[in-house]
N, C-alpha and C. Protein backbone atom coordinates (compact mmCIF):
# COMPACT_ATOMS: atom_id res chain seq x y z
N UNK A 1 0.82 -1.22 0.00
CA UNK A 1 0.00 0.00 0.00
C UNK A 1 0.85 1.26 0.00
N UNK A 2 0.24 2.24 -0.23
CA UNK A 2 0.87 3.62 -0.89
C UNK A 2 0.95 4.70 0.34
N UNK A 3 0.14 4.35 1.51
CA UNK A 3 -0.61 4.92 2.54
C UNK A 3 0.59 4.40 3.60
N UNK A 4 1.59 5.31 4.19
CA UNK A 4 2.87 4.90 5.51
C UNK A 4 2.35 5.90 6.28
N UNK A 5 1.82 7.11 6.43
CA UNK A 5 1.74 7.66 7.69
C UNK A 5 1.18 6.94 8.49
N UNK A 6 1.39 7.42 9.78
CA UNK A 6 1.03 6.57 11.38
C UNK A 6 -0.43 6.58 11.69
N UNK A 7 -0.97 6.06 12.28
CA UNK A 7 -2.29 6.03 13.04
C UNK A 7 -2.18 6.18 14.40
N UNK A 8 -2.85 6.74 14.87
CA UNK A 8 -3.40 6.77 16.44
C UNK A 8 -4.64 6.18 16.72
N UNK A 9 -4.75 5.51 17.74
CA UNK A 9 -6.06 5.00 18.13
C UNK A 9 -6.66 5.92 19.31
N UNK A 10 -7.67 6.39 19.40
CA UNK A 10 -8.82 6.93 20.02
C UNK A 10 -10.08 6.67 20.43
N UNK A 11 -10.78 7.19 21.66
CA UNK A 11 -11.93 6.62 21.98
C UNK A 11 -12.73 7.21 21.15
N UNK A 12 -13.89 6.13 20.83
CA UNK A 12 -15.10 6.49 19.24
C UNK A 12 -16.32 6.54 19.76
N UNK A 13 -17.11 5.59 20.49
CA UNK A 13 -18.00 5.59 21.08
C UNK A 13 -18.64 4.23 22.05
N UNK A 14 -19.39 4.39 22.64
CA UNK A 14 -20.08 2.99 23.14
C UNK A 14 -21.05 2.48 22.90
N UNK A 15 -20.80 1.10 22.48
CA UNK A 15 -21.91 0.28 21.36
C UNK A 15 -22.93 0.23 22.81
N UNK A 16 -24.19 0.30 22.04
CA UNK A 16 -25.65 0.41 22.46
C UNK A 16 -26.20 -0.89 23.24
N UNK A 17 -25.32 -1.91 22.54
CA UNK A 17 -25.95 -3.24 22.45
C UNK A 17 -24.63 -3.67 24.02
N UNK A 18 -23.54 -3.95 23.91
CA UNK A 18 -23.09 -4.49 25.06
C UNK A 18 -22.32 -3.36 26.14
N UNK A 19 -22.04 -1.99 25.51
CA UNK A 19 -21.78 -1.28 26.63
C UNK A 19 -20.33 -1.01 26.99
N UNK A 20 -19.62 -1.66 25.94
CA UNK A 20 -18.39 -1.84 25.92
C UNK A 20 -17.69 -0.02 24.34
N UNK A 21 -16.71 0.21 24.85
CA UNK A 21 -16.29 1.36 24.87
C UNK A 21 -15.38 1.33 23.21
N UNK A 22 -15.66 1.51 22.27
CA UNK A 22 -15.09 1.35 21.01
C UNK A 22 -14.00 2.29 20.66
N UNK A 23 -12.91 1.82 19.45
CA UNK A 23 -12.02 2.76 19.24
C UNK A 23 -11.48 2.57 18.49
N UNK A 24 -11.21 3.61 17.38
CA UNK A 24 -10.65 3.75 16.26
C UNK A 24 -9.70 4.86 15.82
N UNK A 25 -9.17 4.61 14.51
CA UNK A 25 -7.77 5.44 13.96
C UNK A 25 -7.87 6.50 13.61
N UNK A 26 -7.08 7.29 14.03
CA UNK A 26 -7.01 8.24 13.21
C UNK A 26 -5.89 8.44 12.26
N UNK A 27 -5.69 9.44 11.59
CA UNK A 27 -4.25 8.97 10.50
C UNK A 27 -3.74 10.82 11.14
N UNK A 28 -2.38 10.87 10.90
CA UNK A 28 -1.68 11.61 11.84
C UNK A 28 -0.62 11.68 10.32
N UNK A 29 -0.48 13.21 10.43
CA UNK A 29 0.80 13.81 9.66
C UNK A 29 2.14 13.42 9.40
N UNK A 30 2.81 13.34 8.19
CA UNK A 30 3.71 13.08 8.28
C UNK A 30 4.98 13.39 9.87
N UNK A 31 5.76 12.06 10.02
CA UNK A 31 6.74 12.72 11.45
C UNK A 31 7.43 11.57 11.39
N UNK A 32 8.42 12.26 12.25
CA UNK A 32 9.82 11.59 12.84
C UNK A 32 9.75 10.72 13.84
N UNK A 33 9.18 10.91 15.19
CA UNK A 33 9.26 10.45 16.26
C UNK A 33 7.92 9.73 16.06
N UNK A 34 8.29 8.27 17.41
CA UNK A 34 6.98 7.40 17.56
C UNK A 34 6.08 8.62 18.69
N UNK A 35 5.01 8.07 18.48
CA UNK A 35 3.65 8.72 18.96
C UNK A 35 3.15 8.04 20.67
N UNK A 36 2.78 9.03 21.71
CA UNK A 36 2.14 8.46 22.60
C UNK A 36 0.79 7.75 21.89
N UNK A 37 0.38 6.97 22.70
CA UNK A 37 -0.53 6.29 22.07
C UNK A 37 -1.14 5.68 23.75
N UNK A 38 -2.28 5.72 24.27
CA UNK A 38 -3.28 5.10 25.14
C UNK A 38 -3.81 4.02 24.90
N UNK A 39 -4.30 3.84 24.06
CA UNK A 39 -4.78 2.75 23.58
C UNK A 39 -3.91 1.54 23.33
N UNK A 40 -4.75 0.25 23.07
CA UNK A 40 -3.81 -0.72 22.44
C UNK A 40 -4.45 -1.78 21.16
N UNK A 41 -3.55 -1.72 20.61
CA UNK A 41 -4.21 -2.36 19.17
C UNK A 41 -3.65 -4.25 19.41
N UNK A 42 -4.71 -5.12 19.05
CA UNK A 42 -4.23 -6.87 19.25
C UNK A 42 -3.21 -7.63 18.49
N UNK A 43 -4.01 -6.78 17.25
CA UNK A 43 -3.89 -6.58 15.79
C UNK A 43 -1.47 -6.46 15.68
N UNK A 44 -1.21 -5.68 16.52
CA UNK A 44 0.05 -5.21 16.37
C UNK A 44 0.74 -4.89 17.27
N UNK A 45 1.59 -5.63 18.04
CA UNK A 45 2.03 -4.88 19.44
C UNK A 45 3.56 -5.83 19.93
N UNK A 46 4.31 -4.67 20.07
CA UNK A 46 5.60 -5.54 21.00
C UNK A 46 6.18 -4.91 21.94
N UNK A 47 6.83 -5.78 22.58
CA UNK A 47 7.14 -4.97 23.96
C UNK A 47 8.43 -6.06 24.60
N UNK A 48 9.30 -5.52 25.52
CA UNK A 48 9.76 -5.93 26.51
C UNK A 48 9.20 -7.20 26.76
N UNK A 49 10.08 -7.79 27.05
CA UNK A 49 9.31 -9.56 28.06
C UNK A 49 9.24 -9.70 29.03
N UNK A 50 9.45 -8.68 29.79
CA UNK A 50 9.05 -8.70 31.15
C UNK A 50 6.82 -8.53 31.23
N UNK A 51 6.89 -7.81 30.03
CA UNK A 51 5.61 -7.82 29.50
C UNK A 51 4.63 -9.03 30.05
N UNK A 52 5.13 -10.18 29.78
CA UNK A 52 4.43 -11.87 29.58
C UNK A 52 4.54 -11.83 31.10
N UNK A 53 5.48 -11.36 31.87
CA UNK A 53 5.07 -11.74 33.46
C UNK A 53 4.27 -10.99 34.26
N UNK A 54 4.26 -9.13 33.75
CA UNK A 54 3.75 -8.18 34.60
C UNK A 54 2.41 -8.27 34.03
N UNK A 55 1.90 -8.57 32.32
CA UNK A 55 0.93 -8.20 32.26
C UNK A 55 0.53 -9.21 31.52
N UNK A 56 0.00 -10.50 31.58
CA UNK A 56 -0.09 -11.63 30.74
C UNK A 56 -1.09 -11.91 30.26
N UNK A 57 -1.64 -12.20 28.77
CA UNK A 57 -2.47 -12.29 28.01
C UNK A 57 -4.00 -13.35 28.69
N UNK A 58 -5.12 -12.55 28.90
CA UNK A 58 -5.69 -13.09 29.81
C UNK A 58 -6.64 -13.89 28.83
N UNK A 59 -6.30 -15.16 28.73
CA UNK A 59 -7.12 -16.25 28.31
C UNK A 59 -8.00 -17.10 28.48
N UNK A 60 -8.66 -16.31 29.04
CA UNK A 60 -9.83 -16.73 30.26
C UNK A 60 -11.45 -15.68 29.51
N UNK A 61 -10.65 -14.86 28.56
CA UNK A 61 -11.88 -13.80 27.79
C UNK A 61 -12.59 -14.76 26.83
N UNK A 62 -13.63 -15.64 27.36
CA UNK A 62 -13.83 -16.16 26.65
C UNK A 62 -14.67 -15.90 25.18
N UNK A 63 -14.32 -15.79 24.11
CA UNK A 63 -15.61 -15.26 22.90
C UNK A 63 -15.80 -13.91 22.70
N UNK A 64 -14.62 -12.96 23.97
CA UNK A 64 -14.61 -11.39 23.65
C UNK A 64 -13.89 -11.38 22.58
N UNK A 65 -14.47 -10.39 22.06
CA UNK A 65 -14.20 -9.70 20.55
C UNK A 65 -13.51 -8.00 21.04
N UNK A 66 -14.17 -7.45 21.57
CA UNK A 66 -14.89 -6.21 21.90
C UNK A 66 -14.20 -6.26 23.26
N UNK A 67 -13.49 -5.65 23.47
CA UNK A 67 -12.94 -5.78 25.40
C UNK A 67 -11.72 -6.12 25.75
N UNK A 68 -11.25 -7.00 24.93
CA UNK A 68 -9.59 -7.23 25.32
C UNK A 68 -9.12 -6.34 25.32
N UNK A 69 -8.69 -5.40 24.18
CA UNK A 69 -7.56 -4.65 23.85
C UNK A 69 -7.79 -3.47 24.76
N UNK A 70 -8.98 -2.73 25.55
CA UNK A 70 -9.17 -2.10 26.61
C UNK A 70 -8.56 -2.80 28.11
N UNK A 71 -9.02 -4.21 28.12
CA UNK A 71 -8.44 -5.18 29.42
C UNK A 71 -6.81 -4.53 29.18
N UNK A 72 -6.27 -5.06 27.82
CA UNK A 72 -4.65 -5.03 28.09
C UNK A 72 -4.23 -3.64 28.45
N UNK A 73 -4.95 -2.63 28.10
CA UNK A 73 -4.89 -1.17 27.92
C UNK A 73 -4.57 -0.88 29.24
N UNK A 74 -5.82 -0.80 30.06
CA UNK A 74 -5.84 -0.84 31.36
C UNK A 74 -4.23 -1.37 32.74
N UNK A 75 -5.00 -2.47 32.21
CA UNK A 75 -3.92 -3.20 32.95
C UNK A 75 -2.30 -2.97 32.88
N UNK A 76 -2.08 -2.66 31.35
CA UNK A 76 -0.75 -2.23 31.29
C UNK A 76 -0.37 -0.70 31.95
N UNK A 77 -1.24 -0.21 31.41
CA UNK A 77 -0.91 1.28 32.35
C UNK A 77 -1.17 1.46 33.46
N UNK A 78 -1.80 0.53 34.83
CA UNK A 78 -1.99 0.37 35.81
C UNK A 78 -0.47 -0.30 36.64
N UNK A 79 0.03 -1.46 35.67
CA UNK A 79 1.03 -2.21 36.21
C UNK A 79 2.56 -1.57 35.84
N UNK A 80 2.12 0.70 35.24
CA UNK A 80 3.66 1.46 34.70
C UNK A 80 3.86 1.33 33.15
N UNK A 81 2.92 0.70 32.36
CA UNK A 81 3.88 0.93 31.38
C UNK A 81 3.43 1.94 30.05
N UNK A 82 3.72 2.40 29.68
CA UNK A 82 3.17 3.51 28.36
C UNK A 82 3.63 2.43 26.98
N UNK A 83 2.56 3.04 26.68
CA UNK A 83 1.97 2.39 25.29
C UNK A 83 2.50 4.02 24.03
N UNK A 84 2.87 3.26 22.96
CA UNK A 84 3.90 4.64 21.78
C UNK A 84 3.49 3.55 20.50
N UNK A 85 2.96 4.36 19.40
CA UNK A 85 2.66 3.74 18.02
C UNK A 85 3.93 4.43 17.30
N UNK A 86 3.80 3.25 16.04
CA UNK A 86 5.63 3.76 15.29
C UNK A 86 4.90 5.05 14.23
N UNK A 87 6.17 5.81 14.35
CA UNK A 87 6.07 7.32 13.56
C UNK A 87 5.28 6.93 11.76
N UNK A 88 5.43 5.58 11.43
CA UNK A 88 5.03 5.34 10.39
C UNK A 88 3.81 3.86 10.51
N UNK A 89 2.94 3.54 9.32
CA UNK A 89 2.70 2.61 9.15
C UNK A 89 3.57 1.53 8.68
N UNK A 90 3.82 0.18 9.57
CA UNK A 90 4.50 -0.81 9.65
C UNK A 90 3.75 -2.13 9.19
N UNK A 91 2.55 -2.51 9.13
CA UNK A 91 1.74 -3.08 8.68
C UNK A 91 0.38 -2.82 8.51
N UNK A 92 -0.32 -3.79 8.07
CA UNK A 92 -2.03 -3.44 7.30
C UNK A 92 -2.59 -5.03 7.69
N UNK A 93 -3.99 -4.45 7.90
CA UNK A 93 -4.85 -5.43 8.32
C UNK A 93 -5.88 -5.93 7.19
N UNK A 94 -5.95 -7.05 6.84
CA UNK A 94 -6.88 -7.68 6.13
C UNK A 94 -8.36 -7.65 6.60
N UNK A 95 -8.96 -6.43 6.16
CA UNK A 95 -10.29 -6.81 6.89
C UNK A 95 -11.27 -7.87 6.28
N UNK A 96 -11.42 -8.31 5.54
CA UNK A 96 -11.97 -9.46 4.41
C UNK A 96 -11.70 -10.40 5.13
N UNK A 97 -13.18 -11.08 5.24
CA UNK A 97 -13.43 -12.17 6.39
C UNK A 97 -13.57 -13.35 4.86
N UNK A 98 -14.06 -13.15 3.46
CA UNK A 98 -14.67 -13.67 2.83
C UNK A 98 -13.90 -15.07 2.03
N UNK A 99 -12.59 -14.74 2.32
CA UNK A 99 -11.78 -16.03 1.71
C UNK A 99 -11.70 -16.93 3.00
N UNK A 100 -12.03 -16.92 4.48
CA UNK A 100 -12.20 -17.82 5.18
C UNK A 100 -13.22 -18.20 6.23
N UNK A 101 -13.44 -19.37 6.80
CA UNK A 101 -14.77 -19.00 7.81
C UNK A 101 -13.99 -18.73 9.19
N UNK A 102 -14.78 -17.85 10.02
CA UNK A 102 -14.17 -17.94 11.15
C UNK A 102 -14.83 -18.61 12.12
N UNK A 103 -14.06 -18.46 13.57
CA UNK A 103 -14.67 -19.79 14.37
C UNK A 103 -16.24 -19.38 14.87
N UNK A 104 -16.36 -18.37 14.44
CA UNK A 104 -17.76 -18.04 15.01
C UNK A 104 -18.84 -18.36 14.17
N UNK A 105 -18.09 -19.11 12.93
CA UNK A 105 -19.45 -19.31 12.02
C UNK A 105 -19.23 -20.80 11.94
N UNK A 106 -18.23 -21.63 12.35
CA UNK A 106 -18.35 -23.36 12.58
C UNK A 106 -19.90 -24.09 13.39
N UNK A 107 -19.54 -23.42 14.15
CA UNK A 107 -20.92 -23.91 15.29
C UNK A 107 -21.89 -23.08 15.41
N UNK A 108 -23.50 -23.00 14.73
CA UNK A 108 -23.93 -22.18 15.41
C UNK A 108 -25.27 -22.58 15.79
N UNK A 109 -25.24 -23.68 16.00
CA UNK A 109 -26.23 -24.56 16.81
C UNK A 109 -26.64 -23.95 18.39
N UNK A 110 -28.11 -24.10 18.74
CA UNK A 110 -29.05 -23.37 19.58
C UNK A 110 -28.04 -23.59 21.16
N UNK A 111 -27.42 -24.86 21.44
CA UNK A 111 -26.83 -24.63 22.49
C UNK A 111 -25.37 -24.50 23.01
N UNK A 112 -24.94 -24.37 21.47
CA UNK A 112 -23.27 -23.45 21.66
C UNK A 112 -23.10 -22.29 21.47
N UNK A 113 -24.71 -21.57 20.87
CA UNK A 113 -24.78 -20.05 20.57
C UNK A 113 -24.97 -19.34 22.08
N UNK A 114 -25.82 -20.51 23.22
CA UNK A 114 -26.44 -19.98 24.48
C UNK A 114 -24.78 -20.04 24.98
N UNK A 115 -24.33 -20.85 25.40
CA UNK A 115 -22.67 -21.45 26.03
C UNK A 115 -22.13 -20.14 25.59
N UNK A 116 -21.85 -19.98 24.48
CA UNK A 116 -20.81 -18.81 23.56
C UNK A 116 -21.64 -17.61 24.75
N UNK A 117 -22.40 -17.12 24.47
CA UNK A 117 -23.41 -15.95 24.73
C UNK A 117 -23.00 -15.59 26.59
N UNK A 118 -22.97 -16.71 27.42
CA UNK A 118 -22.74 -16.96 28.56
C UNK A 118 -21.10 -16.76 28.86
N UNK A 119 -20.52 -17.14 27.94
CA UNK A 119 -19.10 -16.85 28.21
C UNK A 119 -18.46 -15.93 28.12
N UNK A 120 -19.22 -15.24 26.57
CA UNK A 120 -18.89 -14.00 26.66
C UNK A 120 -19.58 -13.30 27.48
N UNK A 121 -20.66 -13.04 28.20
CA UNK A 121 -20.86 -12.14 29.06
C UNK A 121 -20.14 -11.93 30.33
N UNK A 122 -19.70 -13.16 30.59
CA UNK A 122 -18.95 -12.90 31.66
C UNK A 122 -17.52 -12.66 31.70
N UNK A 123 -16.78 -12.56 30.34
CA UNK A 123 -15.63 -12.42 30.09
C UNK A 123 -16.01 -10.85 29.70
N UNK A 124 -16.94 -10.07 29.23
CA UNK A 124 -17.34 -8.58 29.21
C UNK A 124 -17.04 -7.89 30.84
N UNK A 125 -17.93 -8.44 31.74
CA UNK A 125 -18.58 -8.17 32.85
C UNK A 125 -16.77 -7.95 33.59
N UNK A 126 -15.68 -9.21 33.29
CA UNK A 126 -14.41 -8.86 33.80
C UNK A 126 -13.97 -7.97 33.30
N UNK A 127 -13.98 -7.25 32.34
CA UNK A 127 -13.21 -6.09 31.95
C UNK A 127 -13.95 -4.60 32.43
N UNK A 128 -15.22 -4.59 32.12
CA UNK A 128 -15.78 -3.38 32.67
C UNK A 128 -15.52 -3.34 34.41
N UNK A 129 -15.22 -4.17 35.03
CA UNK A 129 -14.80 -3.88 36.59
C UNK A 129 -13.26 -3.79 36.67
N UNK A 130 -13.00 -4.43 35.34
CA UNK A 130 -11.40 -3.67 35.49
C UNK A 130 -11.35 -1.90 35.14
N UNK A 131 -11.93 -1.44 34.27
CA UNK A 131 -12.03 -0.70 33.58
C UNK A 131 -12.59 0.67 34.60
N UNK A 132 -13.39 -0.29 36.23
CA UNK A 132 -13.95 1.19 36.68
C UNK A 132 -13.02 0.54 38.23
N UNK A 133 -11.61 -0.10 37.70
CA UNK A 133 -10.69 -0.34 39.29
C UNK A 133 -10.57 -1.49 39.86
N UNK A 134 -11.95 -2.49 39.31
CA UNK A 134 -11.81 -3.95 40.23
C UNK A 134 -11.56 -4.82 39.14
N UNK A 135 -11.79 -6.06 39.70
CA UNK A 135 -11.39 -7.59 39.37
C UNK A 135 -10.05 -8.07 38.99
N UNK A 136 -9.33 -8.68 38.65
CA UNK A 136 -8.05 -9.74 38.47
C UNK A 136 -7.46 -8.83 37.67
N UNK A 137 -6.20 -8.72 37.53
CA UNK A 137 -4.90 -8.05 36.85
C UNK A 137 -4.45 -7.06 37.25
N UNK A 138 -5.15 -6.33 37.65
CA UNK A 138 -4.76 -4.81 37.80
C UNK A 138 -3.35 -4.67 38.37
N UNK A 139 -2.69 -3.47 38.06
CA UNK A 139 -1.42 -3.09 38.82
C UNK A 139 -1.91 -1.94 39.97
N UNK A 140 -1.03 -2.02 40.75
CA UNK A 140 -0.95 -0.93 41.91
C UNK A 140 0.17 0.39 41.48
N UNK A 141 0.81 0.51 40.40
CA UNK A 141 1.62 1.67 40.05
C UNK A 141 0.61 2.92 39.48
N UNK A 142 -0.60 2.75 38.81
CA UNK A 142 -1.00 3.42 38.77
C UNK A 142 -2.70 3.38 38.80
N UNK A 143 -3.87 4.09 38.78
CA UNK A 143 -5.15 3.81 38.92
C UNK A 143 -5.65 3.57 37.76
N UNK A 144 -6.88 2.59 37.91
CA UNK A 144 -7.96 2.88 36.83
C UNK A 144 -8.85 4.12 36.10
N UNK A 145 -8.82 4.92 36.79
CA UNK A 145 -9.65 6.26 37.33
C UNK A 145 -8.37 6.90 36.41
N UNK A 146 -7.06 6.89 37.06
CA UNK A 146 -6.14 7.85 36.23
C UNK A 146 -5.98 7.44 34.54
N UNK A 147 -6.09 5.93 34.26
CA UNK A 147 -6.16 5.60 32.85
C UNK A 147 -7.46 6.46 32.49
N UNK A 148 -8.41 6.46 32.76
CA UNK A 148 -10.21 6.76 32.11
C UNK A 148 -9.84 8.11 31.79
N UNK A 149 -9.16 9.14 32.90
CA UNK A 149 -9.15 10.36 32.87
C UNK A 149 -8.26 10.60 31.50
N UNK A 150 -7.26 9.84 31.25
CA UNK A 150 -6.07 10.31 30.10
C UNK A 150 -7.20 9.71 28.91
N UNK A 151 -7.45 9.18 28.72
CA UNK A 151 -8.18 8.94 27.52
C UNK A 151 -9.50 9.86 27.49
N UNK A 152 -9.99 10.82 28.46
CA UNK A 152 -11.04 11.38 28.36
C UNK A 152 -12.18 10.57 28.61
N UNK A 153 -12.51 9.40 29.17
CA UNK A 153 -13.36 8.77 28.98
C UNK A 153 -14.03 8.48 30.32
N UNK A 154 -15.36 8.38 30.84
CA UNK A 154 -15.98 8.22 32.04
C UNK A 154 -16.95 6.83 31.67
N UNK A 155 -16.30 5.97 32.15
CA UNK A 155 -16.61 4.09 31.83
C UNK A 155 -18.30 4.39 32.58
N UNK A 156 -18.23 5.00 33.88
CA UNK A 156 -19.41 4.95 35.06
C UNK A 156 -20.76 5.28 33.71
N UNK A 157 -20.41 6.36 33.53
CA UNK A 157 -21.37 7.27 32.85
C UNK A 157 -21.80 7.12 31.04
N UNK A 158 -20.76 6.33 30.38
CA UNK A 158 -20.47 5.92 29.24
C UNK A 158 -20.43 7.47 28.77
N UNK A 159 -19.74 8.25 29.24
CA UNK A 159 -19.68 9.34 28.12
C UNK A 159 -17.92 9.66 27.98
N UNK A 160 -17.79 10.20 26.85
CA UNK A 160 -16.47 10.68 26.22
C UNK A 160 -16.39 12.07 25.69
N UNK A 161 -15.12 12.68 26.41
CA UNK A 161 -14.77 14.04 26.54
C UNK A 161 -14.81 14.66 25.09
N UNK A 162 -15.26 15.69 24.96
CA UNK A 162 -14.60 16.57 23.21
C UNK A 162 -13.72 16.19 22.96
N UNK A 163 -12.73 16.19 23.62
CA UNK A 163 -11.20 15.95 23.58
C UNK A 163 -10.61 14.95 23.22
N UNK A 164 -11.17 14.05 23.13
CA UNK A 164 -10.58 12.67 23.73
C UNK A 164 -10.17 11.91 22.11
N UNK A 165 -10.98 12.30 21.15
CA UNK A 165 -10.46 11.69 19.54
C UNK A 165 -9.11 12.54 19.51
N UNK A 166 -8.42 13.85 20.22
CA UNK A 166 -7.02 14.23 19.82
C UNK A 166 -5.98 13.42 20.36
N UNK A 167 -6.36 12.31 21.22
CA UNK A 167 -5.71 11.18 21.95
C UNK A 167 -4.07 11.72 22.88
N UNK A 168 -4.47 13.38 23.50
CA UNK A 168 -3.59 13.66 23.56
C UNK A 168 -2.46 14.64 22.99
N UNK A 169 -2.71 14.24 21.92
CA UNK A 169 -2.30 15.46 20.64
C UNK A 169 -3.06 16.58 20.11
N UNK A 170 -2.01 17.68 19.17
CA UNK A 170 -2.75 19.02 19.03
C UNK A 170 -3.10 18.28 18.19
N UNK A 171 -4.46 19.26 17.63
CA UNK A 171 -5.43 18.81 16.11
C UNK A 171 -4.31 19.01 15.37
N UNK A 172 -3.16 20.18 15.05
CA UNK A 172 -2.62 20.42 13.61
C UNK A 172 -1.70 18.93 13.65
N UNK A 173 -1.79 17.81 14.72
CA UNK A 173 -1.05 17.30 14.13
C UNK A 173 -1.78 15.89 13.36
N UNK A 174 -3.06 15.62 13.25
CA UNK A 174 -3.83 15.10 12.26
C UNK A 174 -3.75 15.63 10.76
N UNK A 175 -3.99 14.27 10.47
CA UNK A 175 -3.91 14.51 8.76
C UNK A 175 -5.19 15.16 8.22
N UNK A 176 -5.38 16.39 7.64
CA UNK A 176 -6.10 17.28 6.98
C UNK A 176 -7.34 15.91 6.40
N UNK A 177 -6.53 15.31 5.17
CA UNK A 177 -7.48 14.05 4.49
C UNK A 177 -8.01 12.90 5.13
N UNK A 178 -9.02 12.31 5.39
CA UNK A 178 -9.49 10.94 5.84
C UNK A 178 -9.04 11.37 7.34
N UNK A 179 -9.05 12.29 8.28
CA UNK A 179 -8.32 11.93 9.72
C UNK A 179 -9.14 11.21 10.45
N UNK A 180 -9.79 10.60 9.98
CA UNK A 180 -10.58 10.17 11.20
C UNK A 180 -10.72 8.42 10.01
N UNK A 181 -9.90 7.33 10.63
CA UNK A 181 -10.45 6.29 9.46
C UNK A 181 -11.71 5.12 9.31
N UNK A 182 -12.48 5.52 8.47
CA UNK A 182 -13.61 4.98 8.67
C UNK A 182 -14.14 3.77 7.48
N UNK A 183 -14.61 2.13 7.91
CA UNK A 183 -15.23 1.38 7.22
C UNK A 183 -15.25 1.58 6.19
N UNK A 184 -14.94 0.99 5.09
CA UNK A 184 -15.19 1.01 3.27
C UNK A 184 -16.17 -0.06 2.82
N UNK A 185 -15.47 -1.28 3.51
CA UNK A 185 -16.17 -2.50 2.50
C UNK A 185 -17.29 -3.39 4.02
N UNK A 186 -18.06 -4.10 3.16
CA UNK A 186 -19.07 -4.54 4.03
C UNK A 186 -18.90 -5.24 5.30
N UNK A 187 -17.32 -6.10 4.95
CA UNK A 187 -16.67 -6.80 6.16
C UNK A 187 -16.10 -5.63 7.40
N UNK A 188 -16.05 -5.15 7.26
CA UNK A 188 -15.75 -3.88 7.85
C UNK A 188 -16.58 -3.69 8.68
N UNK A 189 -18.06 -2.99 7.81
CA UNK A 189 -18.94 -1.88 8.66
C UNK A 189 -19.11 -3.03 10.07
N UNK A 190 -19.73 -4.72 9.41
CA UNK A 190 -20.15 -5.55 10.10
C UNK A 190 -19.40 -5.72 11.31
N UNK A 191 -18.19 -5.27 10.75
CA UNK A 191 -16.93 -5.74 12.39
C UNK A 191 -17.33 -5.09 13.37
N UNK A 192 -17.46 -3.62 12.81
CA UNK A 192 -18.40 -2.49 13.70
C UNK A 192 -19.09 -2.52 14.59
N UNK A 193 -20.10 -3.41 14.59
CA UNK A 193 -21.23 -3.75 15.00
C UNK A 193 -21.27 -4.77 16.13
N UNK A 194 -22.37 -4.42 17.15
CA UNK A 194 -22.05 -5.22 18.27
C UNK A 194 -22.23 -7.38 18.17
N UNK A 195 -21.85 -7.80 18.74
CA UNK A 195 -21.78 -9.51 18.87
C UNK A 195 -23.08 -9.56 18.26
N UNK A 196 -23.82 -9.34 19.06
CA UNK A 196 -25.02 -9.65 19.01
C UNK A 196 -25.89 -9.61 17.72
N UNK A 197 -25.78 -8.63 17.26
CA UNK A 197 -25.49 -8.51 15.99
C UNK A 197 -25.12 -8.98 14.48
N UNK A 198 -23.73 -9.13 15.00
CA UNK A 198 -23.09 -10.01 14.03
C UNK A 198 -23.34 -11.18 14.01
N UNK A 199 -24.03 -12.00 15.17
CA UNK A 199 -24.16 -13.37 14.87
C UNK A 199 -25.67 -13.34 14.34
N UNK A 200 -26.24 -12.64 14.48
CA UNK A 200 -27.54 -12.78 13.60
C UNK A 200 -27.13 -12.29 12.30
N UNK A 201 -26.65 -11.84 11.91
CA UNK A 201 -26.31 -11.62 9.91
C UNK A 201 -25.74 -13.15 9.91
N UNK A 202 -24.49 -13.34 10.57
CA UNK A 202 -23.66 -14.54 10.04
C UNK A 202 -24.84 -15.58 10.15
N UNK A 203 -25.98 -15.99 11.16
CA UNK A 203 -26.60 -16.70 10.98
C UNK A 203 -27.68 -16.72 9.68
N UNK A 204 -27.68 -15.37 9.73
CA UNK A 204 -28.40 -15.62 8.21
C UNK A 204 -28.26 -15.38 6.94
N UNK A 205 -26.66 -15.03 6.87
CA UNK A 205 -25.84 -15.63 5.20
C UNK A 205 -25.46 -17.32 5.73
N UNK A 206 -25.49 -17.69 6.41
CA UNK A 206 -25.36 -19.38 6.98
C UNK A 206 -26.91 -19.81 6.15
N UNK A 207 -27.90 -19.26 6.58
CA UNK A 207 -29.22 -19.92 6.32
C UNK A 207 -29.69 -19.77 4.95
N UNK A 208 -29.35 -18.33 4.25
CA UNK A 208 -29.55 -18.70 2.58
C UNK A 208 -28.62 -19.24 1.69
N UNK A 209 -27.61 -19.50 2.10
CA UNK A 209 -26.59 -20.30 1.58
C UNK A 209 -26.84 -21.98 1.43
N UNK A 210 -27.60 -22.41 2.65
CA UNK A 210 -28.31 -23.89 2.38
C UNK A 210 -28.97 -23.94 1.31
């Protein structure tokens, strides 16, 4: 691709349907130096290995889609550590689900959809009490409350500051074109969209396809 400037990730909004806190790119001006960055992307990330002991990939989320990359967010900046995106684009994401199935469309029989549905709620339910200070991971170097505040964001209240898409940064340093990057193709918008959601479309390109 033709497209190397950097992205920043920012808080976007909170889906209607599970309550969980969404976030997306913005594209950022040509530059030299890597970027603070709050957020954390799943998609792309390296770090130190002390990483795997202070803050370890919690595999216990069962069927979250929507919630990890806030869990790691959290937790990492609770347990000291700052999160920095590279001054350039370093890779690209395939959003095109259409050359493979994923695991959410193998099974979708009446009592692995209830199981799935159950697991993920309660793998949601752990991150939003991380998110307002409680449950498993957290660090003691810094607060939950102090993460919410740097991102502009009030988890209690689901609302998000004016501020909070500059992720930190002045506006002049967003890109004039596209700054804000938004959905093109259909696999996309759908990613968008809450679980709940998505498994009712996937269930029913599953059902006219028989």
């Amino acid at each position: 691709p033709d497209e190397t400037r950097a992205t920043l990730l920012v808080p976007w909004k909170f889906d209607q349907g599970d309550g969980m806190l969404r976030q997306r790119a913005r594209l950022l001006k040509p530059r030299e130096t890597r970027v603070p960055c709050h957020l954390y992307a799943a998609g792309f990330n390296f770090a130190h290995s002390s990483i795997v002991r202070d803050v370890p990939y919690d595999g216990r989320l069962q069927y979250l889609f929507f919630g990890e990359e806030l869990s790691m967010a959290v937790r990492l900046y609770t347990h000291g550590y700052d999160l920095f995106a590279p001054p350039e684009t370093v890779c690209y994401h395939l959003w095109s689900r259409s050359h493979r199935p994923t695991p959410i469309q193998e099974d979708t029989s009446p009592q692995v959809k209830h199981k799935r549905e159950a697991q993920r709620n309660e793998a949601r339910e752990v991150v939003l009490q991380q998110l307002r200070g409680q449950g498993r991971g957290l660090g003691a170097k810094r607060t939950a409350s102090e993460f919410a505040k740097m991102i502009g964001v009030n988890f209690e209240e689901q609302s998000i500051d004016v501020n909070a898409s500059l992720g930190g940064l002045e506006a002049s340093e967003f890109a004039a074109d596209n700054s804000t990057l938004t959905p093109d193709s259909a696999e996309e918008k759908v990613a968008l969209l809450d679980v709940k959601t998505q498994d009712k479309i996937l269930s029913f390109l599953d059902a006219i396809k028989m």
